[in-house]
Protein backbone atom coordinates (compact mmCIF):
# COMPACT_ATOMS: atom_id res chain seq x y z
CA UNK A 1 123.12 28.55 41.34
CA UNK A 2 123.91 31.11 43.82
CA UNK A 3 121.08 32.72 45.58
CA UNK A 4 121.43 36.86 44.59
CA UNK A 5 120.70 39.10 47.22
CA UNK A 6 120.44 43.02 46.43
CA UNK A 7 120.48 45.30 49.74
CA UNK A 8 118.32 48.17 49.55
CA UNK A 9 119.61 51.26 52.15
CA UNK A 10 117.12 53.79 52.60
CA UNK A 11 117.22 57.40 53.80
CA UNK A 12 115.67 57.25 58.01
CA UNK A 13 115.42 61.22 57.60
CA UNK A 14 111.56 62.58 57.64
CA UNK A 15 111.75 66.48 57.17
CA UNK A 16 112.98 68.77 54.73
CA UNK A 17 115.54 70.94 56.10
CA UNK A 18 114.05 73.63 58.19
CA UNK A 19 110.96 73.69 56.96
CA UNK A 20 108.93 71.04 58.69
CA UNK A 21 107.49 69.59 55.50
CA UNK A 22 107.46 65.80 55.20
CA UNK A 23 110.17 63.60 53.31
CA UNK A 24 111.65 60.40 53.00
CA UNK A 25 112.23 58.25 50.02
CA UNK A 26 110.56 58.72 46.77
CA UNK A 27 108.19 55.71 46.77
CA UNK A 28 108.60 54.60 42.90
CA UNK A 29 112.47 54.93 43.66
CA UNK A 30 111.91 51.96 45.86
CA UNK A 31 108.79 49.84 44.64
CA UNK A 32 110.16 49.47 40.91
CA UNK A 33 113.89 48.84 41.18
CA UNK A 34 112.26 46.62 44.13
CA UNK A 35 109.98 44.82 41.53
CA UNK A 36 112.36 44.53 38.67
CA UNK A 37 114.47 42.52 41.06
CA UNK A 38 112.06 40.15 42.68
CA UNK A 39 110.51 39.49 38.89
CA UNK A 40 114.05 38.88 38.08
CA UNK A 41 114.15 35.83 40.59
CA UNK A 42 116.56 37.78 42.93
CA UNK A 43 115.81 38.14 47.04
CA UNK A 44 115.84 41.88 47.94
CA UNK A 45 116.56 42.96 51.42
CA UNK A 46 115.95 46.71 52.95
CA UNK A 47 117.70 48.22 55.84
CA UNK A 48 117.82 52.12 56.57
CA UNK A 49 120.47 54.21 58.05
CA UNK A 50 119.22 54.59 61.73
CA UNK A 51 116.84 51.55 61.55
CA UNK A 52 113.06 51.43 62.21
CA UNK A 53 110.02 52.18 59.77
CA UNK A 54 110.92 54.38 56.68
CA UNK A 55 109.89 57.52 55.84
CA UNK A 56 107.56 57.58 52.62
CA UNK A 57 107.65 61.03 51.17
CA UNK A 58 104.16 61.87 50.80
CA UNK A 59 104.32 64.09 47.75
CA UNK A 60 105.31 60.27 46.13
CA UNK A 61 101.63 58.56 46.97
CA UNK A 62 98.22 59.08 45.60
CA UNK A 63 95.40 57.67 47.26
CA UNK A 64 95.13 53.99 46.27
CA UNK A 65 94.39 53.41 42.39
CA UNK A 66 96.03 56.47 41.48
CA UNK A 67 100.31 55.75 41.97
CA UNK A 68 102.30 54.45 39.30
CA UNK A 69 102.04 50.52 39.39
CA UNK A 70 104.87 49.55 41.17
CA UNK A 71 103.57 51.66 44.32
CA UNK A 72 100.58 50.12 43.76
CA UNK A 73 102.16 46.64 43.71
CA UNK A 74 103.87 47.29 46.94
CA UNK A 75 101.14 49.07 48.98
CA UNK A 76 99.41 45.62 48.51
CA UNK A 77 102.08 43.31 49.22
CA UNK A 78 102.25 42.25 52.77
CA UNK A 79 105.48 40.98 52.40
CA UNK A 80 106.90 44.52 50.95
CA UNK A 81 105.05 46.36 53.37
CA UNK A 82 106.85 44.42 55.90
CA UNK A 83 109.70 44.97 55.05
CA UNK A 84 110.20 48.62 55.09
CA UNK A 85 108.92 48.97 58.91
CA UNK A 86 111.47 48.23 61.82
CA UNK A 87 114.31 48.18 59.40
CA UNK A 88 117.60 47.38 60.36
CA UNK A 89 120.02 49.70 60.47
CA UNK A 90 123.08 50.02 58.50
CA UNK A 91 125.65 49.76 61.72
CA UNK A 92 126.34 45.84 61.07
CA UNK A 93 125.85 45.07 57.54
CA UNK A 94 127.98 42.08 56.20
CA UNK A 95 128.24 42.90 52.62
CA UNK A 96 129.44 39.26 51.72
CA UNK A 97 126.19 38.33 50.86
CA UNK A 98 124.94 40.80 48.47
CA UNK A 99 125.64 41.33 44.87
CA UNK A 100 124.52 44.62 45.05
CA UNK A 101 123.58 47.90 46.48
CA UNK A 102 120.65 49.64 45.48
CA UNK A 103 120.28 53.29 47.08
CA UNK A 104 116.62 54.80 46.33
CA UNK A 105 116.30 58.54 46.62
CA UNK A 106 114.06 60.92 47.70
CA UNK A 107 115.27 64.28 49.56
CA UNK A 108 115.56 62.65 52.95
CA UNK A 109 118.53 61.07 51.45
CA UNK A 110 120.53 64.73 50.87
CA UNK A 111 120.41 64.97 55.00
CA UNK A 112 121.52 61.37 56.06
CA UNK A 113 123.38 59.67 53.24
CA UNK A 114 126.63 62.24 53.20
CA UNK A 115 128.11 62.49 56.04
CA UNK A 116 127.21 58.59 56.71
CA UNK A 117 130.76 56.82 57.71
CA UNK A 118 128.75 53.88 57.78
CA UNK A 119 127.35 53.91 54.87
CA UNK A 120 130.73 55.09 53.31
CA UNK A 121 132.88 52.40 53.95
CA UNK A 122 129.88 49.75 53.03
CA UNK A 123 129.84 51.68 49.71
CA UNK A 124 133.55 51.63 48.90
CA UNK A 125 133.53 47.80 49.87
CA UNK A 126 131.04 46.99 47.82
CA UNK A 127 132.80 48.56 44.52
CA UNK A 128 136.71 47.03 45.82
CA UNK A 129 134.82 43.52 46.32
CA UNK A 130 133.96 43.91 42.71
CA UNK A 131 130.48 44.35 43.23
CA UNK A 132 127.68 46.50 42.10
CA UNK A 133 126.63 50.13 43.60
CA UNK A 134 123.27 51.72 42.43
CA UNK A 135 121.84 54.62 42.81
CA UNK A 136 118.92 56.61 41.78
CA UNK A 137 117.55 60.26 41.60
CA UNK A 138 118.69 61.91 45.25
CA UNK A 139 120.88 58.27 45.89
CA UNK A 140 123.93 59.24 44.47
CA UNK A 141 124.38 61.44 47.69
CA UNK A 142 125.52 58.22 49.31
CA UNK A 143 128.15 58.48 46.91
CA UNK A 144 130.16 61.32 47.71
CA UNK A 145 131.82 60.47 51.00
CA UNK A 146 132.98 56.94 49.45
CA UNK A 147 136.47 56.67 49.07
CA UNK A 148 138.52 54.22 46.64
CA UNK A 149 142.00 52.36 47.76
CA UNK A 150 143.74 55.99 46.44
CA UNK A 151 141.56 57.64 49.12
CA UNK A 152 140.28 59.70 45.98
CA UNK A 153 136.34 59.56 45.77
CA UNK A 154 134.70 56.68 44.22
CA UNK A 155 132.68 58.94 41.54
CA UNK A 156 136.25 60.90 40.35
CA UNK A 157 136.58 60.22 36.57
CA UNK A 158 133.21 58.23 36.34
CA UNK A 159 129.97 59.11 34.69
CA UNK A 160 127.24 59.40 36.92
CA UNK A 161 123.70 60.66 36.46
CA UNK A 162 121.93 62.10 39.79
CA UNK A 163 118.91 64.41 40.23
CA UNK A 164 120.00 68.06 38.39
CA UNK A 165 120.03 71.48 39.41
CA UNK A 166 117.69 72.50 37.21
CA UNK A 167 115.35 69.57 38.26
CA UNK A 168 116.04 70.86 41.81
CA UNK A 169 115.03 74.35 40.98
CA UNK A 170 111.94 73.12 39.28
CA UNK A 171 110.89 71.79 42.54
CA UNK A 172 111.93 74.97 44.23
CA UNK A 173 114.36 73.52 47.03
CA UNK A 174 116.95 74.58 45.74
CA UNK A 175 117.87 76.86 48.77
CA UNK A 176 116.73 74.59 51.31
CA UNK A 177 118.87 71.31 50.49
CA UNK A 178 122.12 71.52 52.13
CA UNK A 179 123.83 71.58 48.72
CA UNK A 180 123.60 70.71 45.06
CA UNK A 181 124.06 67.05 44.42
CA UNK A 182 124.72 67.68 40.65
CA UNK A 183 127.36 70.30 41.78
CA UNK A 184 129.02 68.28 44.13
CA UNK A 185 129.71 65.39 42.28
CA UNK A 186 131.02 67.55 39.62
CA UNK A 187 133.35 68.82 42.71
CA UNK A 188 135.01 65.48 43.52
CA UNK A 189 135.85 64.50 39.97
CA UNK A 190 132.48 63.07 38.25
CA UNK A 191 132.03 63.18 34.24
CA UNK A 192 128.17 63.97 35.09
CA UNK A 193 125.77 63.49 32.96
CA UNK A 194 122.31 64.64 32.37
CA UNK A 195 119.09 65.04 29.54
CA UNK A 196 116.24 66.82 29.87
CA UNK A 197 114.67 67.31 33.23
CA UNK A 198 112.30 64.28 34.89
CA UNK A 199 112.72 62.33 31.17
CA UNK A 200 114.37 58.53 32.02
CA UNK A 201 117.98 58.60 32.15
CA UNK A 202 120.54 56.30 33.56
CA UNK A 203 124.47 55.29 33.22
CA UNK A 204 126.69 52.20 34.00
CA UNK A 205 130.31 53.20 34.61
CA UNK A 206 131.94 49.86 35.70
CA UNK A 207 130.19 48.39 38.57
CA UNK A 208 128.89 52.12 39.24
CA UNK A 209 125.21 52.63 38.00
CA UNK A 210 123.48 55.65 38.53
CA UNK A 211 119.72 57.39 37.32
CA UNK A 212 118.73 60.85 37.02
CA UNK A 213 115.19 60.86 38.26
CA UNK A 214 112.13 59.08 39.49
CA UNK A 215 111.34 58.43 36.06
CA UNK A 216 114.93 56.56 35.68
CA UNK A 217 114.89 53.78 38.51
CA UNK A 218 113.58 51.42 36.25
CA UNK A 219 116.37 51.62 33.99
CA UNK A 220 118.67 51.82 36.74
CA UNK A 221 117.61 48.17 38.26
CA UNK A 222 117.59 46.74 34.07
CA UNK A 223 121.09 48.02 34.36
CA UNK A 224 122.07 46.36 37.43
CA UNK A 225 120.01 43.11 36.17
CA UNK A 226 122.23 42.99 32.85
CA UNK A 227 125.25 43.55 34.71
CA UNK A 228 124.37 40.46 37.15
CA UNK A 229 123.63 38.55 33.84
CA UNK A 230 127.45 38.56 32.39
């Protein structure tokens, strides 16, 4: 059986804005999609969009004993750990090889994904070869440059679930991202759709699955698994 790979890209952007305060990717966003994935027999690897180690939003890790068990998992796995310092970047990916996409959040992702050609045009590849795009939380902002054969964007007429407005209030940035991902995707076309802030949440729309929150990435990556299983 072929061996399937899933390529993680990860935000490279450290601070929030203007305001000097630490970011990255949300940690659970990565370790437990990551985790689901490897348990599931498939290879996983991680690149970032300028290369090099990757920003860990602090605000997603407790001292040790006291993260959610997937960030436990990977703060002791050598192998893990390895492989989100000196990253690849995104410049030369080959998507050939991988069944899927998997973009984590975390705010760093709202500075770096959208305006990303790069990451763009290995998006809308991915989704005309028939493959699987996933996103989670802040990663559907690698989502709205993406363009479809129509040069209409990839998310117009789907249902997609990304981090709210109201969630985004509730952590009072709402002012200091550079815009509202929720909004936005309504903007190019999107049937969004949303519960309850931070409860799990996540949608398949063809080969285009998408979560709400931290709290959704694990049913994100079940989603992508079941998909992979047909």
């Amino acid at each position: 059986m072929e061996k399937i790979i899933i390529l993680f890209i990860v935000t490279s952007h450290s601070v929030v804005g203007d305001t000097g305060n630490p970011t990255g990717v949300w940690f659970e966003e990565l370790s437990t999609p990551y985790y689901k994935f490897i348990d599931a027999g498939y290879e996983v690897e991680v690149v970032s969009i300028s290369g090099g180690d990757i920003p860990i939003d602090p605000r997603s890790q407790e001292e040790a004993g006291k993260n959610p068990e997937s960030v436990e998992r990977f703060l002791a796995d050598n192998i893990a750990m390895s492989k989100i310092k000196a990253t690849p970047s995104i410049d030369n990916i080959d998507t050939r090889k991988y069944s899927a996409i998997f973009l984590p959040g975390g705010h760093g992702t709202m500075w770096d994904y959208p305006e990303n050609k790069n990451l763009a045009n290995i998006v809308s590849k991915t989704l005309s070869d028939n493959k699987i795009v996933a996103a989670v939380c802040h990663g559907p902002a690698g989502l709205v440059s993406a363009k479809d054969a129509n040069g209409d964007s990839i998310v117009k007429g789907k249902t997609v679930a990304a981090f709210t407005n109201s969630e985004e209030e509730a952590v009072e940035l709402t002012d200091v991202v550079p815009f509202l991902l929720e909004t936005r995707l309504k903007e190019l076309g999107a049937n969004f759709s949303s519960v309850e802030d931070f409860q799990p949440h996540a949608v398949a729309d063809g080969n285009l699955i998408t979560g709400q929150n931290p709290a959704s990435s694990e049913k994100v990556a079940e989603l992508v698994i079941k998909k992979l299983n047909k």
